[in-house]
Protein backbone atom coordinates (compact mmCIF):
# COMPACT_ATOMS: atom_id res chain seq x y z
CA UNK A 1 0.00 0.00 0.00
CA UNK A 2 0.80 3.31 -0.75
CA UNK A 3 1.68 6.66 1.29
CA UNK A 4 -1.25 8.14 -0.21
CA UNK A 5 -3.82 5.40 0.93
CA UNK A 6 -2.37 4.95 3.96
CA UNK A 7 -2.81 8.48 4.84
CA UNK A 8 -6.55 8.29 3.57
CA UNK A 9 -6.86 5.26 5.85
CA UNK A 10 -5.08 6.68 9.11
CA UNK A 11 -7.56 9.73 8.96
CA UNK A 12 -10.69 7.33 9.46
CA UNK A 13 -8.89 5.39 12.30
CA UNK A 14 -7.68 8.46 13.94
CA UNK A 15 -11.24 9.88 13.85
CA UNK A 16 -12.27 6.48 15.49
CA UNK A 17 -9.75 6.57 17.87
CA UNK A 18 -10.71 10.15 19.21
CA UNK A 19 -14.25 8.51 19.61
CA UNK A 20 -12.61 6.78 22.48
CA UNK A 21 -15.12 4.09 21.79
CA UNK A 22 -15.80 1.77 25.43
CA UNK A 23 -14.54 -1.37 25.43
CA UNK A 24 -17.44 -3.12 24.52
CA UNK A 25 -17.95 -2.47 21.59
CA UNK A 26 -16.49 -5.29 20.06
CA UNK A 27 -18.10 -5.45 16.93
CA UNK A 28 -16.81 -2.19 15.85
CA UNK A 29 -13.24 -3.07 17.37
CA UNK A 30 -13.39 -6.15 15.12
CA UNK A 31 -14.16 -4.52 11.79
CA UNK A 32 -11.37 -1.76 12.37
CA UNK A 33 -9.07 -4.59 13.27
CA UNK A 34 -9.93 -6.74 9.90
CA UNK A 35 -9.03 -3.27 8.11
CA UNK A 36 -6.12 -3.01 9.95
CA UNK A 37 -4.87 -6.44 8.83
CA UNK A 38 -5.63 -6.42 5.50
CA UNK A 39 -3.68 -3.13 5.40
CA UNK A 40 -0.86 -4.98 6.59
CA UNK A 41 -1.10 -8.11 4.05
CA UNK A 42 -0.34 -5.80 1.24
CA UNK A 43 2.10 -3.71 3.26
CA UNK A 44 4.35 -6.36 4.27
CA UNK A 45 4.02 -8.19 0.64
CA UNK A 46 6.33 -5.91 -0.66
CA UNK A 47 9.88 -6.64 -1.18
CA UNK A 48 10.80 -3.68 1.22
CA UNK A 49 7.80 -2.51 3.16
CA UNK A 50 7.69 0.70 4.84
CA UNK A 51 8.53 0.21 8.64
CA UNK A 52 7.85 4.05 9.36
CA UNK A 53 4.71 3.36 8.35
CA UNK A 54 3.71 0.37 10.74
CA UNK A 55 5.58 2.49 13.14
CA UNK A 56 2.79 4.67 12.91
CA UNK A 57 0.11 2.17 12.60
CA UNK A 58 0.86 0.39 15.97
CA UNK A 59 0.80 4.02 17.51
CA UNK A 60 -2.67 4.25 16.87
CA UNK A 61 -3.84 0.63 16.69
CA UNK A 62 -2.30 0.14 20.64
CA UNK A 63 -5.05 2.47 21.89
CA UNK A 64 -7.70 0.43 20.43
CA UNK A 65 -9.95 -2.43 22.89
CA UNK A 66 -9.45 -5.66 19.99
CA UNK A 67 -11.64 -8.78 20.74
CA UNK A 68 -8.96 -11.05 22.28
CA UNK A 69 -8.33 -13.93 22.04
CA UNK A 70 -9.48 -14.52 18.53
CA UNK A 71 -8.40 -15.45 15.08
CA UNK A 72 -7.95 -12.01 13.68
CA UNK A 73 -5.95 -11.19 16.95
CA UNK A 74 -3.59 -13.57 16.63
CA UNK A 75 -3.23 -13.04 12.58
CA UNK A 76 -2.34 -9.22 14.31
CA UNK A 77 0.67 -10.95 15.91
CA UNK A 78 1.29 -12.91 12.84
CA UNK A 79 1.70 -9.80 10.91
CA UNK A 80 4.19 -7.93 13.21
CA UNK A 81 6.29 -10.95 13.20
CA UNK A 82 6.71 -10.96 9.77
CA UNK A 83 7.43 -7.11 9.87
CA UNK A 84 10.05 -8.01 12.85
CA UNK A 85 12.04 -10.39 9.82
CA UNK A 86 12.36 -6.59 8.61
CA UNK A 87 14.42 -6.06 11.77
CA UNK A 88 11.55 -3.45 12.81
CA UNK A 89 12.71 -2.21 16.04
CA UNK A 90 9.37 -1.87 17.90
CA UNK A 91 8.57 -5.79 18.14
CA UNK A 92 9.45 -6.07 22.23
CA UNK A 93 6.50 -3.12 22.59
CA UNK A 94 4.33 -4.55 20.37
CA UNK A 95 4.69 -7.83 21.89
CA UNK A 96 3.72 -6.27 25.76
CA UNK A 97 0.91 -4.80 24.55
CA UNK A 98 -0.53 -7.91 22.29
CA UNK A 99 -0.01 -9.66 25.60
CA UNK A 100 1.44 -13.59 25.45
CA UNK A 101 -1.79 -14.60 27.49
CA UNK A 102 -3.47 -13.81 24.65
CA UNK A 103 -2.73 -16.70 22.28
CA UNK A 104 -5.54 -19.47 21.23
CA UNK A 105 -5.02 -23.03 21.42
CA UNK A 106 -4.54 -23.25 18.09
CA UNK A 107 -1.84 -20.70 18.40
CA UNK A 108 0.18 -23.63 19.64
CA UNK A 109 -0.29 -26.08 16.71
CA UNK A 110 2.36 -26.06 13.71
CA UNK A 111 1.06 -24.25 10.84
CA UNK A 112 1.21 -25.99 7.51
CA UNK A 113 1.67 -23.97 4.46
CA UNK A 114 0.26 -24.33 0.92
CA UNK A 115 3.19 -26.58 -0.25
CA UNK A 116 2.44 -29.07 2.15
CA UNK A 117 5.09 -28.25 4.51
CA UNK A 118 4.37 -27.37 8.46
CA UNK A 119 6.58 -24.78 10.27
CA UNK A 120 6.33 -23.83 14.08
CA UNK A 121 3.63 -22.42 15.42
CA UNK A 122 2.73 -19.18 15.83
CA UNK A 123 3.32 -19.06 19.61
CA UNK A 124 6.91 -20.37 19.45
CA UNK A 125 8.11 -18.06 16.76
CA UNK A 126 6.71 -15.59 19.24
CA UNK A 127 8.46 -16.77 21.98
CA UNK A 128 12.14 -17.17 20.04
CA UNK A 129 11.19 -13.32 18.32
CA UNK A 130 10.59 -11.51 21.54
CA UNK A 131 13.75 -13.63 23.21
CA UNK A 132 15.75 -12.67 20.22
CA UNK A 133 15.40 -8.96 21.24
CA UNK A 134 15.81 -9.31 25.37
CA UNK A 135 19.12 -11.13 24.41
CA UNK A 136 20.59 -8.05 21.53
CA UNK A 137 22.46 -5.72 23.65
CA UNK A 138 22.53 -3.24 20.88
CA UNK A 139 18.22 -2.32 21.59
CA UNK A 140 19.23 -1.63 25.36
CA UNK A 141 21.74 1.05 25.02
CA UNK A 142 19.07 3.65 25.30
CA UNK A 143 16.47 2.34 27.07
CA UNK A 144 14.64 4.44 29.75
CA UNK A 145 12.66 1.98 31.70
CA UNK A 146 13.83 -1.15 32.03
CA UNK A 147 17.36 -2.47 32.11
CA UNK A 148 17.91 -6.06 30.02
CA UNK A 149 18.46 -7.49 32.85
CA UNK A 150 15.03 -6.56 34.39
CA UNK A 151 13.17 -7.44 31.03
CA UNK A 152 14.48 -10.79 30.66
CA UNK A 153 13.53 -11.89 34.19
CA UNK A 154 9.91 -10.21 33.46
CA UNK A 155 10.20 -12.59 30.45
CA UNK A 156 11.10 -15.42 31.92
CA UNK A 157 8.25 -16.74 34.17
CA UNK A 158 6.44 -16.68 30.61
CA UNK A 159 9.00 -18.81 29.04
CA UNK A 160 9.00 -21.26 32.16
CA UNK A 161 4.58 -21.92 31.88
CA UNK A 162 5.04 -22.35 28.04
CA UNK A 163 7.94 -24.91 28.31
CA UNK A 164 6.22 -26.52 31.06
CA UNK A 165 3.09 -26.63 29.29
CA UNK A 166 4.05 -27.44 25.91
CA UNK A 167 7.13 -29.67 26.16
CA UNK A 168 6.77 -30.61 22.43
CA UNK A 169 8.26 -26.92 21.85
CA UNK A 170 11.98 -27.03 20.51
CA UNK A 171 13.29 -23.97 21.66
CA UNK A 172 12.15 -22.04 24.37
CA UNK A 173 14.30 -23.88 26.57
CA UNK A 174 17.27 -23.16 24.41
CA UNK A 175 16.39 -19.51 24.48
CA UNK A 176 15.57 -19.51 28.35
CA UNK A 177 18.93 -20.73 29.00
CA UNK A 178 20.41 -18.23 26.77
CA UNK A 179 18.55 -15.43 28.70
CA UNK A 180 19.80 -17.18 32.13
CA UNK A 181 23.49 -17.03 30.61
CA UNK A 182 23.14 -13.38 30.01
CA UNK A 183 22.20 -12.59 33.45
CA UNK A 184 24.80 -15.12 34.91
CA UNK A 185 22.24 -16.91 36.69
CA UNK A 186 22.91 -20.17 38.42
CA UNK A 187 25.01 -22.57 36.39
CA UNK A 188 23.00 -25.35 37.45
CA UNK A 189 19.92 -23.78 36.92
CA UNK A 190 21.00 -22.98 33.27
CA UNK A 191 22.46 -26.44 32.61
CA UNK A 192 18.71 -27.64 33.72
CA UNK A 193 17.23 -25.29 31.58
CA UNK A 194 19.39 -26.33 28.56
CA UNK A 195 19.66 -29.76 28.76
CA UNK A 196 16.28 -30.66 27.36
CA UNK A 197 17.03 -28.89 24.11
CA UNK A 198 20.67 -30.45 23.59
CA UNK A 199 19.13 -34.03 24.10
CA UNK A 200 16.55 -33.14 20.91
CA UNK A 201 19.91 -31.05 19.12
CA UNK A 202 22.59 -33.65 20.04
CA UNK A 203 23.68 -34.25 16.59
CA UNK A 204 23.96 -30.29 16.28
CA UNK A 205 27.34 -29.14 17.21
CA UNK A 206 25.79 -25.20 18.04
CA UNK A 207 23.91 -27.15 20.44
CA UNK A 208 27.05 -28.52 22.66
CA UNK A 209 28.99 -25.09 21.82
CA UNK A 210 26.05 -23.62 23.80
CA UNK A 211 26.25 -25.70 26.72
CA UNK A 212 29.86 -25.30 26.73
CA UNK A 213 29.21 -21.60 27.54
CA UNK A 214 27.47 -22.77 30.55
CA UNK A 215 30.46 -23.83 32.10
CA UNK A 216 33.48 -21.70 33.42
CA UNK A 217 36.80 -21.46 31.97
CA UNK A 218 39.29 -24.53 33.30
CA UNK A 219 35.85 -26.27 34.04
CA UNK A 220 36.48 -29.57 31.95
CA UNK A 221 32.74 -29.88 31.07
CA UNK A 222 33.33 -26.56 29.52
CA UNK A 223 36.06 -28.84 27.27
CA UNK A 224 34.58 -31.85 27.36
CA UNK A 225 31.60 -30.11 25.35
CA UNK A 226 33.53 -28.29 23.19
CA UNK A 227 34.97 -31.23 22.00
CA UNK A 228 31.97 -33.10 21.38
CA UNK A 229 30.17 -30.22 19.30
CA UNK A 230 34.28 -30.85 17.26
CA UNK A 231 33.76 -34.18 16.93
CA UNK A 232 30.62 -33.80 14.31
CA UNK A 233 31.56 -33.61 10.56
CA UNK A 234 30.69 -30.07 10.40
CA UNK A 235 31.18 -27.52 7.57
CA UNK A 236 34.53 -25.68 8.59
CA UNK A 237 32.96 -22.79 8.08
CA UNK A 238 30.29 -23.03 10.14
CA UNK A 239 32.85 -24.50 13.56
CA UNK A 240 35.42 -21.46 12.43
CA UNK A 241 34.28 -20.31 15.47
CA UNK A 242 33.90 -22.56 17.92
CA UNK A 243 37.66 -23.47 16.92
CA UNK A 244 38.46 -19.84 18.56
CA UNK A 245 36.77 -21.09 21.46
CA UNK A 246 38.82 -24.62 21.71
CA UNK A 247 41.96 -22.99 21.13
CA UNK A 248 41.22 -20.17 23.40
CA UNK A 249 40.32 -22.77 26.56
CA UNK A 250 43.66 -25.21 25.30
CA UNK A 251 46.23 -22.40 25.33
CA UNK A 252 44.64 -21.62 29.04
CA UNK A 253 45.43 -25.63 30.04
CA UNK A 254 49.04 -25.25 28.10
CA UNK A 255 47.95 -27.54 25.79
CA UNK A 256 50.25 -26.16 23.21
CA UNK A 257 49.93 -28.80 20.37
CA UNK A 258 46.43 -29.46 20.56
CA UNK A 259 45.74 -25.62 21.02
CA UNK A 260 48.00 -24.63 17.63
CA UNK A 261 46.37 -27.57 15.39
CA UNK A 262 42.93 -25.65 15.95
CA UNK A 263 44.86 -21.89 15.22
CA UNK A 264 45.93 -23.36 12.19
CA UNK A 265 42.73 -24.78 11.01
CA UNK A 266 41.48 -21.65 11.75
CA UNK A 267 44.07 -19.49 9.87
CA UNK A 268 43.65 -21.58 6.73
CA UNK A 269 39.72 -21.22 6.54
CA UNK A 270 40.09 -17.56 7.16
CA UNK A 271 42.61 -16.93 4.18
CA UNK A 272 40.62 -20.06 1.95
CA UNK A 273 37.68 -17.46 2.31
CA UNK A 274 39.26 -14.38 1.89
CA UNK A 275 38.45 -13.46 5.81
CA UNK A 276 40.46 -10.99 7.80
CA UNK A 277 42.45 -13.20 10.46
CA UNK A 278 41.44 -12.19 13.99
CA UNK A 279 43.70 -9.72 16.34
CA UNK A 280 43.40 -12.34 18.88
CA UNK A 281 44.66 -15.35 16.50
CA UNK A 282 47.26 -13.09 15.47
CA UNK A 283 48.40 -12.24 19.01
CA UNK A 284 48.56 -15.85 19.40
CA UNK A 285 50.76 -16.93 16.80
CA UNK A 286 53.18 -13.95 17.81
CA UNK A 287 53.66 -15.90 21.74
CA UNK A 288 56.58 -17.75 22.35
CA UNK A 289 54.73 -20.91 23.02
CA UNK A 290 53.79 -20.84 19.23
CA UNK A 291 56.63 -20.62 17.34
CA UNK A 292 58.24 -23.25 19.85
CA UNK A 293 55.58 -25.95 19.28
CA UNK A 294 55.01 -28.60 16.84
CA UNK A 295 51.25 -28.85 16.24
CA UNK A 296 49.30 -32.32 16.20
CA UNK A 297 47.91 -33.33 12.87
CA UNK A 298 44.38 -33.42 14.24
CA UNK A 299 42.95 -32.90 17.27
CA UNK A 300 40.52 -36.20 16.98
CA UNK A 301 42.17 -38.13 19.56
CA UNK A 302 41.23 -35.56 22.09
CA UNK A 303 37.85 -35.23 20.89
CA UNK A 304 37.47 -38.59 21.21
CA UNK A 305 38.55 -38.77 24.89
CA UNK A 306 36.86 -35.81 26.32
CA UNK A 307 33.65 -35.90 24.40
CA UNK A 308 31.61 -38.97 26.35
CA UNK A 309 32.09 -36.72 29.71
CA UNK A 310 29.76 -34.54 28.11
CA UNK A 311 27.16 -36.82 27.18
CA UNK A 312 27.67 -37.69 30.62
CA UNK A 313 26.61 -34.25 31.72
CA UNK A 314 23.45 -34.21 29.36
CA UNK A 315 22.20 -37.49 30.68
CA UNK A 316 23.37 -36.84 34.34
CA UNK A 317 19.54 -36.89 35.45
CA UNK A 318 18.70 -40.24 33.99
CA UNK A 319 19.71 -43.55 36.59
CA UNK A 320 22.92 -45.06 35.34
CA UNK A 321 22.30 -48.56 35.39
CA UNK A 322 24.58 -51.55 34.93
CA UNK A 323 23.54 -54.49 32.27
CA UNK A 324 24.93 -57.55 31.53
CA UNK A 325 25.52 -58.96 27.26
CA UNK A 326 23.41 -61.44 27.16
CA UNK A 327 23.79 -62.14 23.06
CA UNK A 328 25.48 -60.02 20.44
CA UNK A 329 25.01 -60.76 16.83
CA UNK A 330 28.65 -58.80 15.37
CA UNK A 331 26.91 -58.31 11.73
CA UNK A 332 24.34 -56.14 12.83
CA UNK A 333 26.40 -54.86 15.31
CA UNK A 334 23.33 -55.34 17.82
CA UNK A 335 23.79 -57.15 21.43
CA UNK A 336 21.02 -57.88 24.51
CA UNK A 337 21.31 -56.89 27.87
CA UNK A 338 19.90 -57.94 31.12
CA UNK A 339 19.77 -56.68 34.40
CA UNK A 340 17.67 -58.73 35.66
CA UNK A 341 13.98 -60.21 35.00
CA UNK A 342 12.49 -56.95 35.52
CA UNK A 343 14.74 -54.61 32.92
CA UNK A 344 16.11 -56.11 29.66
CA UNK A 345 15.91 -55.49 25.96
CA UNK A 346 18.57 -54.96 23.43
CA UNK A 347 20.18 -51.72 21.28
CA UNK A 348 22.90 -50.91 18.83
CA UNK A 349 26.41 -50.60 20.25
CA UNK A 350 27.64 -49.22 16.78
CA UNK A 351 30.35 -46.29 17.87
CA UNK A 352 30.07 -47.36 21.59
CA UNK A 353 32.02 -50.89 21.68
CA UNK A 354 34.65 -52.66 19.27
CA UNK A 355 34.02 -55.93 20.48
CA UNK A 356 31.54 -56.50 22.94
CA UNK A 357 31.75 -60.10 24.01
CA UNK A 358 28.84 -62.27 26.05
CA UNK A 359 29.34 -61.78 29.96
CA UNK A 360 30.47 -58.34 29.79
CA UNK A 361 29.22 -55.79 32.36
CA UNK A 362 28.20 -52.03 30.87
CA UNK A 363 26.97 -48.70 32.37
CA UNK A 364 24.55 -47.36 30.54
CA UNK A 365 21.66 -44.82 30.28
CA UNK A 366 19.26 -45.80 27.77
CA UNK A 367 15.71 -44.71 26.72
CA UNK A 368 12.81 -47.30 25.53
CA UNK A 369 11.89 -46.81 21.89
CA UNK A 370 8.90 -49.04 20.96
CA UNK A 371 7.16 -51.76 22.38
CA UNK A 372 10.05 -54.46 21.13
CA UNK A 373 12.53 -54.12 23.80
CA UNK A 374 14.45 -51.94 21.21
CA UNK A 375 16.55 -49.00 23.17
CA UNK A 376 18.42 -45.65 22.08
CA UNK A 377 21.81 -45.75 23.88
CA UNK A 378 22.33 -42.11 25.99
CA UNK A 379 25.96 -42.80 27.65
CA UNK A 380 27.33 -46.58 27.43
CA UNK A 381 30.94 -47.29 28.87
CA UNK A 382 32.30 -50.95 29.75
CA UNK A 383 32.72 -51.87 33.42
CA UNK A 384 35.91 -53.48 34.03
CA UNK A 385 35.66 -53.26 38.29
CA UNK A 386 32.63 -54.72 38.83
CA UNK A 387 32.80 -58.15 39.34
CA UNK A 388 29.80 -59.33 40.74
CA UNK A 389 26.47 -58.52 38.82
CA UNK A 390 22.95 -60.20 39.88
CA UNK A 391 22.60 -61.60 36.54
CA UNK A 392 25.69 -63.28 36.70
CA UNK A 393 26.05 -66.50 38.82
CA UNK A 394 29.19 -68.91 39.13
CA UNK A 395 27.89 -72.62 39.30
CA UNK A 396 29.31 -76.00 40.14
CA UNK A 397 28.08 -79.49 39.76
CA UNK A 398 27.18 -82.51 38.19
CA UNK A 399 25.92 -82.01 34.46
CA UNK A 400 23.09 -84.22 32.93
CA UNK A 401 22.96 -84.48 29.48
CA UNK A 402 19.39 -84.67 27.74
CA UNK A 403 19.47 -86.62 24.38
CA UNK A 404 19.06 -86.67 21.18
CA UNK A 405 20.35 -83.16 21.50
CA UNK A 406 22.92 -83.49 23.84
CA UNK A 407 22.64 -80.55 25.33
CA UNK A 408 23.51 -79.86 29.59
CA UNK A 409 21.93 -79.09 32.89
CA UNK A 410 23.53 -78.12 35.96
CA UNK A 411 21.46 -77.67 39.43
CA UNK A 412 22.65 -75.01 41.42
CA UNK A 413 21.82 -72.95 44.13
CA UNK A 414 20.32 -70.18 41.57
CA UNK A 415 18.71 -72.96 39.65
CA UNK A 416 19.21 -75.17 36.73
CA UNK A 417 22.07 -73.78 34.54
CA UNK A 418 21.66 -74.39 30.90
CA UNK A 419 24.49 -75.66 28.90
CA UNK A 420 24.66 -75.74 25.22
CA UNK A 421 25.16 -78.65 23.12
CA UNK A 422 28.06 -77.22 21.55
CA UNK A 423 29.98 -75.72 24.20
CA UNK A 424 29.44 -79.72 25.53
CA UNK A 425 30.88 -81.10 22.89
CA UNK A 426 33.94 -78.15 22.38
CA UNK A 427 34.58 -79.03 25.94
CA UNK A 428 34.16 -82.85 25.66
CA UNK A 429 31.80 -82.78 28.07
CA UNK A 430 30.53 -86.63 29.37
CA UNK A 431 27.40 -87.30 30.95
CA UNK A 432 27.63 -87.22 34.66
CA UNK A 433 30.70 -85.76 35.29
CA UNK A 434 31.94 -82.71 37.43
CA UNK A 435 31.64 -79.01 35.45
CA UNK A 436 32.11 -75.34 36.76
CA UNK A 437 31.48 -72.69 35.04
CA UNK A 438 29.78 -69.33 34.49
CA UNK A 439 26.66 -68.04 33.41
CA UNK A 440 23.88 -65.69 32.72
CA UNK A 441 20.63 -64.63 32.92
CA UNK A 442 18.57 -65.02 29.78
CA UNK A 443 14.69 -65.34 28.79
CA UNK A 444 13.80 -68.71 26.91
CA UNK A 445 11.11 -67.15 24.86
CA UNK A 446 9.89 -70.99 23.55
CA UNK A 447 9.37 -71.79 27.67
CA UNK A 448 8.31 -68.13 28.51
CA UNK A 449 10.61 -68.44 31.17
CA UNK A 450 14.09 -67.13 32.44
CA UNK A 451 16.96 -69.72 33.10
CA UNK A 452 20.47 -69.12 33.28
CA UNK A 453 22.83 -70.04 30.01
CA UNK A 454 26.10 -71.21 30.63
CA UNK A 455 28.44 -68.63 28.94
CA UNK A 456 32.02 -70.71 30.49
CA UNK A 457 32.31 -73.92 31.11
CA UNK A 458 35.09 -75.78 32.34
CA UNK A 459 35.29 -79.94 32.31
């Protein structure tokens, strides 16, 4: 829309506006505000709309009593939003006055466009837009009334009823811990707050860089996260720099060679882009320490031993527990696990364990997926010191074979221990003769039963 038909338009609402019309009369309130948004459809269609212009709008508009909540209301919101992709400056006000009670159910739901595609909802870009603006220092250089500080932690009990409420939401808890690093809030509390989000980002390296900022420097979660958001084959460009952040917390710990292979990296992206190299990287390169040391090739090897500690850290509030390999099958690079009769089931070790082997004892923090017994592996680490695991038992005793198959049964003082037909015959095993051994606890899903299966047996 024009100048010229905005200006014939603003006439008519600023003669209804000096009505000062009561707040009841809705009806009128809702024809001036379908006006008012079909003004804004064509305004903010344009390649460059004219912000001055909904500057002036939402000067008048804010005085007016809109039906709320409704769908024209909210498709208000929805139409500031996409002015505030304009980077128009007034969004924060706007959003105060729209008032984040004021969204519908629906509000809530993704929206799906004409293509077929869905995008968050309405709500949530709401939420990220007006968090956006409490966390740009830049807007709070001038302000007269209330410091950033003070807005964000007006903001915040919002933030904590919509994540609470709506826990399929991405990112309000990424963007509440965000506001909770800016004030330098609790470090627990933000680790809390940010956790949830890095368990649904954890293949995102942004995602650890951010919880690395959690911690203090020295802190080794601080390094243990940096180098799992390293460890992801990442676009150099994208990591350039999170590298500055790695090298910056190595040189700190005098980890020379480790902390020069990342300055390097970063040097060569810089000039392979045509980038102006950082005062800070080139202070670096001028230190002693620098010119004296021989960088490593890659840094992998680190990555590699730092980064479980932070999974360790995101998964800190789910129970450790420790299982025992029950079965493995190498090609599919599956195994099962028991702990006992009550918890068992079976996941992909792939990236976790070279060769697991039948008996061994893991920690792990896992989370159900299906009804199968099928589980997502959170943290998983062999346990070489614990010896004695209740579904593990050592038995003793006479074995009775049971033709034609030949296989063995031990009593014990767990129970009959099972023992394969082939590990008999490996072991030469004769009917009624003297055996020791190990086993384990497994389910016979023919019998519908557990029994223990002989994983060592000696004649």
């Amino acid at each position: 829309m024009g100048k010229s038909k905005y200006e014939k338009f603003k006439k008519v609402i600023e003669k209804l506006k000096s009505l000062e019309l009561a707040e009841d009369e809705s009806v009128l309130f809702d024809a001036i505000l379908f006006q008012v948004n079909g003004l804004l459809t064509k305004s903010l269609n344009k390649e460059k709309p004219d912000l001055l212009i909904l500057n002036d709008l939402f000067s008048i508009i804010k005085q007016f009593h809109f039906p709320k909540p409704s769908y024209k209301y909210s498709y208000l919101h929805k139409m500031f939003l996409k002015a505030n992709k304009q980077n128009w400056s007034d969004y924060l006000e706007f959003a105060n006055w729209w008032g984040f009670q004021n969204f519908r159910d629906e509000d809530f739901q993704k929206e799906e466009l004409k293509v077929g595609t869905k995008i968050i909802s309405l709500a949530e870009r709401a939420y990220i837009a007006y968090s956006r603006h409490l966390l740009d220092n830049q807007k709070w250089l001038f302000s007269k009334n209330l410091t950033q500080r003070e807005a964000i932690r007006n903001f915040l009990p919002w933030l904590d009823e919509v994540i609470e409420k709506h826990p399929e939401m991405v990112y309000p808890p990424y963007y509440k811990a965000k506001l909770l690093l800016k004030t330098g809030e609790n470090e627990q509390d933000t680790l809390d707050a940010l956790r949830p989000f890095v368990q649904r980002k954890s293949n995102e390296f942004w995602a650890w860089e951010t919880m690395a900022d959690v911690f203090q420097e020295n802190d080794d979660r601080k390094l243990a996260c940096l180098c799992k958001a390293l460890s992801f084959n990442s676009s150099e460009e994208f990591i350039i720099n999170l590298r500055h952040k790695m090298a910056s917390e190595l040189i700190k710990r005098e980890h020379y060679q480790a902390a020069k292979a990342e300055i390097e990296k970063i040097v060569e992206i810089r000039e392979q882009n045509g980038w102006n190299i950082l005062n800070t990287v080139k202070e670096w390169q001028n230190q002693e320490w620098y010119q004296s040391t021989q960088a490593n090739q890659d840094n992998t090897e680190l990555y590699q031993k730092y980064a479980p500690q932070a999974e360790e850290i995101l998964y800190e509030d789910t129970p450790e527990k420790n299982v025992v390999v029950e079965f493995v099958n190498k090609h599919k690079k599956v195994l099962n696990f028991v702990k006992d009769q009550s918890f068992s089931g079976f996941f992909n070790y792939a990236g976790y364990l070279e060769k697991p082997e039948i008996g061994d004892i893991l920690k792990v923090r896992l989370k159900p997926e299906g009804n199968e017994g099928y589980h997502k592996v959170l943290t998983l680490q062999k346990d070489d010191e614990t010896k004695d695991h209740p579904a593990i038992t050592d038995f003793q005793g006479q074995i009775k074979l049971k033709p034609p198959h030949n296989f063995g049964l031990v009593s014990s003082d767990n129970g009959k221990i099972f023992i394969h037909s082939k590990m008999v015959e490996k072991n030469k095993i004769e009917d009624k003769t003297d055996v020791s051994g190990r086993a384990v606890l497994s389910y016979n899903k023919k019998r519908g039963e557990w029994e223990w299966k002989a994983i060592i047996v000696n004649g």
